[in-house]
PDB file of N, CA and C in Angstrom:
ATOM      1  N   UNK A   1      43.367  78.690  94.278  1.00  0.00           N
ATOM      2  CA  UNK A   1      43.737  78.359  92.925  1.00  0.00           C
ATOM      3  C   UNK A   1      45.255  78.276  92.848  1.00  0.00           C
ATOM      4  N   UNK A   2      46.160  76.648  92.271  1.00  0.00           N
ATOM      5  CA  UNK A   2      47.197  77.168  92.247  1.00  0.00           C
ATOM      6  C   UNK A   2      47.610  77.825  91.449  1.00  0.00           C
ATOM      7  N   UNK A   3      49.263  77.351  90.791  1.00  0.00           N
ATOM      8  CA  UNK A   3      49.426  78.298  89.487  1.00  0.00           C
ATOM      9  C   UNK A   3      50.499  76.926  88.684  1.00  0.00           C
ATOM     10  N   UNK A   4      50.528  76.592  87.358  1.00  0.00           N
ATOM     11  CA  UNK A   4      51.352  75.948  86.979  1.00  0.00           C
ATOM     12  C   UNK A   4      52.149  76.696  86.150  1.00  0.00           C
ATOM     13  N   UNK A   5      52.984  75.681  85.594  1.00  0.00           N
ATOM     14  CA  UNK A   5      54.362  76.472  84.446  1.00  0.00           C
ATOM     15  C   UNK A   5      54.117  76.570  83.535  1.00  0.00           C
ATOM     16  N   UNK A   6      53.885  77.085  82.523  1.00  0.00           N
ATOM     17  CA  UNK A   6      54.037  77.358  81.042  1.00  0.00           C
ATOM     18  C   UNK A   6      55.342  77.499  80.456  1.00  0.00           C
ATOM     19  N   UNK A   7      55.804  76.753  79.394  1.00  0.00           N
ATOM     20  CA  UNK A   7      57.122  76.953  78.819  1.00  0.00           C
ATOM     21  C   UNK A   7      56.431  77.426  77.191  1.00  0.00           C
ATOM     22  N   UNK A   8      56.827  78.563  77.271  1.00  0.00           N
ATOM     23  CA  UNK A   8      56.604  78.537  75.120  1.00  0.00           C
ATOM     24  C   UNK A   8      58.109  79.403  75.025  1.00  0.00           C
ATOM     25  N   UNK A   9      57.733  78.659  73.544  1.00  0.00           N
ATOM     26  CA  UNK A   9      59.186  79.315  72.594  1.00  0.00           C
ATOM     27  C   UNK A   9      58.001  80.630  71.667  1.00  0.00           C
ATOM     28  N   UNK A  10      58.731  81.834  71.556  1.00  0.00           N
ATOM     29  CA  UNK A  10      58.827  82.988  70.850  1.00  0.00           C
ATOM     30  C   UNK A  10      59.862  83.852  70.315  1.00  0.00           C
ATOM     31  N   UNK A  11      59.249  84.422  69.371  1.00  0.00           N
ATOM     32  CA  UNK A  11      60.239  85.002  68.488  1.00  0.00           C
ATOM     33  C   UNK A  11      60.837  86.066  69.370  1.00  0.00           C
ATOM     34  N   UNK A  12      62.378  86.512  69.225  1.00  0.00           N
ATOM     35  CA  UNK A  12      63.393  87.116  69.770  1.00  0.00           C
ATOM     36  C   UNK A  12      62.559  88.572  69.601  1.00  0.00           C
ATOM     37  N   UNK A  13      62.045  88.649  68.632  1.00  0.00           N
ATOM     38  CA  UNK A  13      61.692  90.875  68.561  1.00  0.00           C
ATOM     39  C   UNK A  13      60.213  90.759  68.811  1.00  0.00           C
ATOM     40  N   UNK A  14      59.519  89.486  69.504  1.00  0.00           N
ATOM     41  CA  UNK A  14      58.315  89.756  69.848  1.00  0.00           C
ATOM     42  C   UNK A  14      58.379  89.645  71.739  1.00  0.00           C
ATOM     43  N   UNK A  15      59.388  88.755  72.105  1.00  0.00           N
ATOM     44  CA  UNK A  15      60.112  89.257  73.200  1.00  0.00           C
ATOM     45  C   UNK A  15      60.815  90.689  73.430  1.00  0.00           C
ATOM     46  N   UNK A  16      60.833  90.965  72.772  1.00  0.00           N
ATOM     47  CA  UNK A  16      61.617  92.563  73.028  1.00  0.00           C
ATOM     48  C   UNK A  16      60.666  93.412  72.873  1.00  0.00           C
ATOM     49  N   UNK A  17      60.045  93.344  72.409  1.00  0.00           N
ATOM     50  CA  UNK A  17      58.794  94.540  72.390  1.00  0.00           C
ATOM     51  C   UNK A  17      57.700  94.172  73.675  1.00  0.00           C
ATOM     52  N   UNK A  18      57.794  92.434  73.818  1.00  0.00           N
ATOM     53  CA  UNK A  18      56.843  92.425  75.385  1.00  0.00           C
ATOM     54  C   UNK A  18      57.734  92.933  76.786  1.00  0.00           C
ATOM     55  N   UNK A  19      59.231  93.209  76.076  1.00  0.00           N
ATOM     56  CA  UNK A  19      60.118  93.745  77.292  1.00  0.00           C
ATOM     57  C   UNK A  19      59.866  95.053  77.242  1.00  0.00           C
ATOM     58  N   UNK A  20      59.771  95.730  76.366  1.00  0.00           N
ATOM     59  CA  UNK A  20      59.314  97.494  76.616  1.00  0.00           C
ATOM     60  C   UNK A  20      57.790  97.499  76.440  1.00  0.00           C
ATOM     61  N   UNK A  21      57.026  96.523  76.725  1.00  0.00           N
ATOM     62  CA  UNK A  21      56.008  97.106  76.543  1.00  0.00           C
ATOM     63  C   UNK A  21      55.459  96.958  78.416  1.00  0.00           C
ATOM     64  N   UNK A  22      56.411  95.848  79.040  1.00  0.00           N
ATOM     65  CA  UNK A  22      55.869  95.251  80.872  1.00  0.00           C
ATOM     66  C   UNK A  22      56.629  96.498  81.080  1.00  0.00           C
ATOM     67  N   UNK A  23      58.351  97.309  80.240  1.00  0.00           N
ATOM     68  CA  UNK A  23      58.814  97.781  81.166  1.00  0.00           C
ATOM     69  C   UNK A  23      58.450  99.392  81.254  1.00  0.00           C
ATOM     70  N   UNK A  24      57.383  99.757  80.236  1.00  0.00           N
ATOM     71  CA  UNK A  24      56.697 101.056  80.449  1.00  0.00           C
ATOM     72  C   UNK A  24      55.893 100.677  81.803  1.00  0.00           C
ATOM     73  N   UNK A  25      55.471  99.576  81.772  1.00  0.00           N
ATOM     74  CA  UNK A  25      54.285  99.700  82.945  1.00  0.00           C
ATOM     75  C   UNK A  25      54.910  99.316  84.498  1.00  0.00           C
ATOM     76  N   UNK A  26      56.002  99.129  84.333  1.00  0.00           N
ATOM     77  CA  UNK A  26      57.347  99.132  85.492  1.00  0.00           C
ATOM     78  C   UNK A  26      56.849  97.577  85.869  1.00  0.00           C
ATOM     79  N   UNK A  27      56.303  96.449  85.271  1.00  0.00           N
ATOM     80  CA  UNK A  27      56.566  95.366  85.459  1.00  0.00           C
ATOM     81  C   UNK A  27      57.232  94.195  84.871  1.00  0.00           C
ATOM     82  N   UNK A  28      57.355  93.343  85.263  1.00  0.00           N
ATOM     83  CA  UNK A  28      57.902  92.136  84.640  1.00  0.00           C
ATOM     84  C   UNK A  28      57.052  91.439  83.279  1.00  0.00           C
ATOM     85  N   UNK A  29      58.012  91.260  82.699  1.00  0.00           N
ATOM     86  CA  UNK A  29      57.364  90.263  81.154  1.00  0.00           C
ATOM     87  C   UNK A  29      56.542  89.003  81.444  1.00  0.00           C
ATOM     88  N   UNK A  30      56.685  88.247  82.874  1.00  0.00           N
ATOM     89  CA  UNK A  30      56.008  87.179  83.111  1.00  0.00           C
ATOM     90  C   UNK A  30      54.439  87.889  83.374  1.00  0.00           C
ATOM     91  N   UNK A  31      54.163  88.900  84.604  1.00  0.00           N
ATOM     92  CA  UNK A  31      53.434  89.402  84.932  1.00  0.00           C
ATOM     93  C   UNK A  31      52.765  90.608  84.027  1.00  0.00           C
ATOM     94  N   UNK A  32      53.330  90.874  82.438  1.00  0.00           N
ATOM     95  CA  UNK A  32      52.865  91.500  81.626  1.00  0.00           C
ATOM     96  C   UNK A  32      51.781  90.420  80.864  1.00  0.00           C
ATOM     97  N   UNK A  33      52.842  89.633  80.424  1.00  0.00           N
ATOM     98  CA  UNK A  33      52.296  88.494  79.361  1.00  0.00           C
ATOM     99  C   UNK A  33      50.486  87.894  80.660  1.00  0.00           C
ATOM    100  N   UNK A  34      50.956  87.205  81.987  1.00  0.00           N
ATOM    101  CA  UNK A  34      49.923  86.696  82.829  1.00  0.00           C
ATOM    102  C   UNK A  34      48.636  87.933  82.505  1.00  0.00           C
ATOM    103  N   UNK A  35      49.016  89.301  82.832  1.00  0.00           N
ATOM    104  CA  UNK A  35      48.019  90.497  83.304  1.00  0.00           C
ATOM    105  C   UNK A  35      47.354  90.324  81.079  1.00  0.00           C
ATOM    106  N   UNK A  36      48.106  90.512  80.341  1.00  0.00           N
ATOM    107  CA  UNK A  36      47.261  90.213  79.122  1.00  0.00           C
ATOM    108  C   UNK A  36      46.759  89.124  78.497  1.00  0.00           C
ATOM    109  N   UNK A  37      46.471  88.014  79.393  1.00  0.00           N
ATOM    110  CA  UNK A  37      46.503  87.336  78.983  1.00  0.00           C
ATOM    111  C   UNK A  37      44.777  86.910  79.499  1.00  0.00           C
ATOM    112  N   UNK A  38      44.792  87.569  80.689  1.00  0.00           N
ATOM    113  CA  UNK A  38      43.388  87.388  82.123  1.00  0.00           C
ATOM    114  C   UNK A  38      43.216  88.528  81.397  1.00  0.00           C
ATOM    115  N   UNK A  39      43.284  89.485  80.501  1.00  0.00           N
ATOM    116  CA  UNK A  39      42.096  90.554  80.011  1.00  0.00           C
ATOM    117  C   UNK A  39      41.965  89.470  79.123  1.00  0.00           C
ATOM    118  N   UNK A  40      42.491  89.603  77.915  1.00  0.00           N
ATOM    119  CA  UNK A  40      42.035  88.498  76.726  1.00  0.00           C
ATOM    120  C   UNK A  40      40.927  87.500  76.768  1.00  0.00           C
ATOM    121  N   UNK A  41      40.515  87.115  78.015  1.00  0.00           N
ATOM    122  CA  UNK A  41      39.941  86.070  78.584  1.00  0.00           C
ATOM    123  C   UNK A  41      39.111  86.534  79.224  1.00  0.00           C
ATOM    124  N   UNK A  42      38.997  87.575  79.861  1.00  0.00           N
ATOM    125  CA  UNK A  42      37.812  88.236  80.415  1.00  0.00           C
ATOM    126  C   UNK A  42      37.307  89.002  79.084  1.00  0.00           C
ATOM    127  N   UNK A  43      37.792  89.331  77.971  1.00  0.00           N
ATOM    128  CA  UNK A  43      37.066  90.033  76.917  1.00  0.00           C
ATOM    129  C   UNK A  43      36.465  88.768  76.248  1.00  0.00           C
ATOM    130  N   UNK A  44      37.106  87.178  76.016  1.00  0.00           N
ATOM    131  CA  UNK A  44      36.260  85.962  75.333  1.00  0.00           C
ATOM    132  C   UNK A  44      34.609  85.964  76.169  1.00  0.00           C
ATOM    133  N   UNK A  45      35.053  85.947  77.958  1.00  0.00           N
ATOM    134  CA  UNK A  45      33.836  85.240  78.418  1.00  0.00           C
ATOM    135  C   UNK A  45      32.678  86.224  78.310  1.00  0.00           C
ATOM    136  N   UNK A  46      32.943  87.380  78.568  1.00  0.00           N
ATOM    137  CA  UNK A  46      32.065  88.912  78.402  1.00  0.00           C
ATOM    138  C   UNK A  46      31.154  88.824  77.139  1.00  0.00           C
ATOM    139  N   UNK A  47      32.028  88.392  76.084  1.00  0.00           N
ATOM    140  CA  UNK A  47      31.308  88.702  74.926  1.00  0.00           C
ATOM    141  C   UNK A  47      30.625  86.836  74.590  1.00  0.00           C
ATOM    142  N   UNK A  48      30.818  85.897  74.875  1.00  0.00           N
ATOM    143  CA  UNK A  48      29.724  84.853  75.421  1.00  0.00           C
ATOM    144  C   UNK A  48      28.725  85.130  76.352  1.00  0.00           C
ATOM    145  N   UNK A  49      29.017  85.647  77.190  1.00  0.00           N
ATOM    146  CA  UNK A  49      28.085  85.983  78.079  1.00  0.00           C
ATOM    147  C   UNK A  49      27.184  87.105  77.566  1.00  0.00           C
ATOM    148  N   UNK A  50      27.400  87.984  76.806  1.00  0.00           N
ATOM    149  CA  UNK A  50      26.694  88.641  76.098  1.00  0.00           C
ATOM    150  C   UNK A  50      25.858  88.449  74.949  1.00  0.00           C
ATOM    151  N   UNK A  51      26.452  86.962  74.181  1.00  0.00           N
ATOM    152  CA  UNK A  51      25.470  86.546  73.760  1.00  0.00           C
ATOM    153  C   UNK A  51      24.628  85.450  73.400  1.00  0.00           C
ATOM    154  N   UNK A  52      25.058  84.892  75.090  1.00  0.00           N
ATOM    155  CA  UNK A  52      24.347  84.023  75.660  1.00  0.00           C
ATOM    156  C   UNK A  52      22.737  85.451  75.882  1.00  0.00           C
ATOM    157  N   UNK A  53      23.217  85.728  76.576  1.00  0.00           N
ATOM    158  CA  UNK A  53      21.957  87.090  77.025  1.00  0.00           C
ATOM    159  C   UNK A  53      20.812  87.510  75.924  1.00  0.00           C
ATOM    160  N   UNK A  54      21.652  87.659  74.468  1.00  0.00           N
ATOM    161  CA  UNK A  54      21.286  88.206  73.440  1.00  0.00           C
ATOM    162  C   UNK A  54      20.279  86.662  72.759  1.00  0.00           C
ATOM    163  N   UNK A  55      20.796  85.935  72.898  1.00  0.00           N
ATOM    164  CA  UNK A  55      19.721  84.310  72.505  1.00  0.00           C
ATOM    165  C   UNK A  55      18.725  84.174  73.960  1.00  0.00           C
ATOM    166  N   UNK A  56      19.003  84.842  74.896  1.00  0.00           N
ATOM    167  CA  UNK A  56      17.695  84.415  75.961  1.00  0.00           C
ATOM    168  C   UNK A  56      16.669  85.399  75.531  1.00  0.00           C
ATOM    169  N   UNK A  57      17.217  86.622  75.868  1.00  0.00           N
ATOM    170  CA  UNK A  57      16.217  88.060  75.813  1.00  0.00           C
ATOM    171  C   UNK A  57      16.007  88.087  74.518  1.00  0.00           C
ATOM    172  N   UNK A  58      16.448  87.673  73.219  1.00  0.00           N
ATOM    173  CA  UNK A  58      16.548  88.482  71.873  1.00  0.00           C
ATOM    174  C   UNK A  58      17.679  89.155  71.431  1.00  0.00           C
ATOM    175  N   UNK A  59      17.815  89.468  70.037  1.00  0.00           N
ATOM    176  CA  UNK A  59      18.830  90.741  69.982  1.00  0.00           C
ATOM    177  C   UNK A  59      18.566  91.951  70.055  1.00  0.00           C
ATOM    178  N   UNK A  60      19.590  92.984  70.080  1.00  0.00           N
ATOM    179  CA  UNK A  60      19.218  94.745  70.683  1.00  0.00           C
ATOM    180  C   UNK A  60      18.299  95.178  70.106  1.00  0.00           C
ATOM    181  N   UNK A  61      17.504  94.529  68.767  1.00  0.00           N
ATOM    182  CA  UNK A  61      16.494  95.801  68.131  1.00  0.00           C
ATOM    183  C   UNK A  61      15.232  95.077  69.054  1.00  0.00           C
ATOM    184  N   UNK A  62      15.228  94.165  69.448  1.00  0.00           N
ATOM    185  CA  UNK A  62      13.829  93.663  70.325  1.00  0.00           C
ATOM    186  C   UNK A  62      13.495  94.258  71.414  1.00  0.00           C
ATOM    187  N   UNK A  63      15.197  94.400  71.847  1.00  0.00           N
ATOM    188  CA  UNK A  63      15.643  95.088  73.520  1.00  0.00           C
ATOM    189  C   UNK A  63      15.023  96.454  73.467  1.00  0.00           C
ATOM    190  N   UNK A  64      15.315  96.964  72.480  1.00  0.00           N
ATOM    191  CA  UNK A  64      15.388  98.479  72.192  1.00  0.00           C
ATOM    192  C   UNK A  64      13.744  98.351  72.075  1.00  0.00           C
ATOM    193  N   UNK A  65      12.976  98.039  71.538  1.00  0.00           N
ATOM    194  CA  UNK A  65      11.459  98.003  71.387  1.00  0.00           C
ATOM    195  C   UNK A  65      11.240  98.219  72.724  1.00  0.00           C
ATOM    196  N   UNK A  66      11.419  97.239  73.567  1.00  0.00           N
ATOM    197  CA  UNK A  66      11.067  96.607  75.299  1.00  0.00           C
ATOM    198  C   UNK A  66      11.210  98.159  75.886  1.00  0.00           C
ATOM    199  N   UNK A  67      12.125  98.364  75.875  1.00  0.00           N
ATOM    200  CA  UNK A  67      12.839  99.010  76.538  1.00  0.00           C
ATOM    201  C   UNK A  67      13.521 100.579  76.252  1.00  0.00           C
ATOM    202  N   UNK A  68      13.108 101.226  75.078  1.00  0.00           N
ATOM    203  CA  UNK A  68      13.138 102.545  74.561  1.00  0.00           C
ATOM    204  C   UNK A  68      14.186 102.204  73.708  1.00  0.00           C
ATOM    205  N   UNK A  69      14.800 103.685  73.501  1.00  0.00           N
ATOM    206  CA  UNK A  69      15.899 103.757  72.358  1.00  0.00           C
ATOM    207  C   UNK A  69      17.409 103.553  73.026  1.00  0.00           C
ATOM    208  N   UNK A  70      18.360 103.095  72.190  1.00  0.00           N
ATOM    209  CA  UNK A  70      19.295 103.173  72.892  1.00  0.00           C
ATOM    210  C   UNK A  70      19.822 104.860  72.957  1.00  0.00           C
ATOM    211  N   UNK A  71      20.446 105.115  74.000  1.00  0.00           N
ATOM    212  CA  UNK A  71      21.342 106.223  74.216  1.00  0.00           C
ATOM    213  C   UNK A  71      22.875 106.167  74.039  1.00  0.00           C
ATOM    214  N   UNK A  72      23.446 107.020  73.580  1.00  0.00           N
ATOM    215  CA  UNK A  72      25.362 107.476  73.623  1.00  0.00           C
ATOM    216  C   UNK A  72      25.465 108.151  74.553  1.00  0.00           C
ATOM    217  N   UNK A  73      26.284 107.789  75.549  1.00  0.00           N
ATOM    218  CA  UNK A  73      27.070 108.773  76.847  1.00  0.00           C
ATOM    219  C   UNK A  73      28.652 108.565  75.997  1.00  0.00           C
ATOM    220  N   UNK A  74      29.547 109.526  76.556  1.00  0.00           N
ATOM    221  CA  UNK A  74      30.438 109.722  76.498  1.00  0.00           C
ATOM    222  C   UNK A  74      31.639 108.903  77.935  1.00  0.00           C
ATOM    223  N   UNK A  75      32.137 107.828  77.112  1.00  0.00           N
ATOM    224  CA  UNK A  75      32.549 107.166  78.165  1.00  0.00           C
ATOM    225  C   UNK A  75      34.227 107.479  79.079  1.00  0.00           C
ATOM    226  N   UNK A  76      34.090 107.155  80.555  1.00  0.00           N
ATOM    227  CA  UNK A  76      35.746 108.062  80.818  1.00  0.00           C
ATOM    228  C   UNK A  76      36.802 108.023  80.066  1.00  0.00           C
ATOM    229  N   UNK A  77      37.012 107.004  78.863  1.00  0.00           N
ATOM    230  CA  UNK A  77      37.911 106.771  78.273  1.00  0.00           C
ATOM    231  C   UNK A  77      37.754 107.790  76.956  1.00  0.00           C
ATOM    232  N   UNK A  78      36.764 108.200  76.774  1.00  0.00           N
ATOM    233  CA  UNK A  78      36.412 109.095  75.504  1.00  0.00           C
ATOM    234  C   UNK A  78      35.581 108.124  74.510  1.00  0.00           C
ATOM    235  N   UNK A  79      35.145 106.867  74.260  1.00  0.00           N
ATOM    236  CA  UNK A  79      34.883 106.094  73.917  1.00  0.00           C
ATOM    237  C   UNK A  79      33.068 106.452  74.357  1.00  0.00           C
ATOM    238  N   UNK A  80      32.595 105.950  73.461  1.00  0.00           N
ATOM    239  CA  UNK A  80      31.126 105.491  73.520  1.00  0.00           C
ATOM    240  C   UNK A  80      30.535 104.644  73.734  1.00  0.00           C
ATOM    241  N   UNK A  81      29.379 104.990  75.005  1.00  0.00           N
ATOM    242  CA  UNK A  81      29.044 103.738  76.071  1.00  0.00           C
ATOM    243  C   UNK A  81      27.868 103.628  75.829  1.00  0.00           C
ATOM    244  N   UNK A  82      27.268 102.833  75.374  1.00  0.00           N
ATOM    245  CA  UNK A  82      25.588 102.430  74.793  1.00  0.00           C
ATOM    246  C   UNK A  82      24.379 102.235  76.199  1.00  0.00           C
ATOM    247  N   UNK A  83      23.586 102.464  76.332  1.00  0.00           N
ATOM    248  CA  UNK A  83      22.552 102.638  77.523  1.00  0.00           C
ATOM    249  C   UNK A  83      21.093 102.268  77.100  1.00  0.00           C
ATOM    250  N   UNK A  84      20.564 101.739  77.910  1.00  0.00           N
ATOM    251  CA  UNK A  84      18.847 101.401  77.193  1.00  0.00           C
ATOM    252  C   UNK A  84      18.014 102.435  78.178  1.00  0.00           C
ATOM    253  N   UNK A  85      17.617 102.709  78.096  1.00  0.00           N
ATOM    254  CA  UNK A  85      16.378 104.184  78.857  1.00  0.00           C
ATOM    255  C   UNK A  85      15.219 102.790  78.953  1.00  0.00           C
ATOM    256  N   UNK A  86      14.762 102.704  79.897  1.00  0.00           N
ATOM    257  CA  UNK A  86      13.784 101.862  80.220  1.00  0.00           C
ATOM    258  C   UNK A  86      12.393 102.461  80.490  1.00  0.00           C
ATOM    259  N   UNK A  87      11.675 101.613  79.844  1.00  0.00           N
ATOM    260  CA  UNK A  87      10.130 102.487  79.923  1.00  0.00           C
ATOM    261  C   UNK A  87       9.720 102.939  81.241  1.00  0.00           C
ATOM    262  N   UNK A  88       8.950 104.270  80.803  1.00  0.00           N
ATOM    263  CA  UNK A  88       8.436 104.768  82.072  1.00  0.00           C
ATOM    264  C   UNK A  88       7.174 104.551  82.650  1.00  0.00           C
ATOM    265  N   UNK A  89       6.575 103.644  83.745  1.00  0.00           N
ATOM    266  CA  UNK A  89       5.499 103.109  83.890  1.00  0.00           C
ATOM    267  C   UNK A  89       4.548 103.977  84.525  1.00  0.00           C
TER     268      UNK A  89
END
């Protein structure tokens, strides 16, 4: 894959805040802006792809029938991670 140029114009204090925000993470503003830019884009296709999934299979209350109740784990981030318990045959 190669890589091409991007030129954009931005505001002067939204540049300065993407300069302390690459230079907490000890990188560069090109490679801040690139690295948020490939999450942003992996969070669009994830959540298509999720409900692409959700129009094949149904939505979660169908899932949840199929397939038991949903569960809460406690996720490494402290955040709450949703789980389906799958029937026991």
């Amino acid at each position: 894959m190669g890589s091409t140029v991007l030129s954009l114009r931005i505001d002067g204090e939204l540049l300065d805040r993407l300069r302390q925000h690459a230079a907490k993470r000890g990188m560069s503003v090109q490679d801040y802006v690139v690295r948020t830019l490939i999450r942003d884009d992996f969070d669009e296709r994830f959540t298509a792809a999720v409900e692409e999934t959700e129009k094949f299979y149904g939505d979660s209350e169908e899932t949840e029938k199929l397939y038991g109740d949903s569960e809460e784990e406690p996720g490494q981030d402290g955040g709450v991670r949703h789980s389906l318990t799958p029937p026991v045959t």
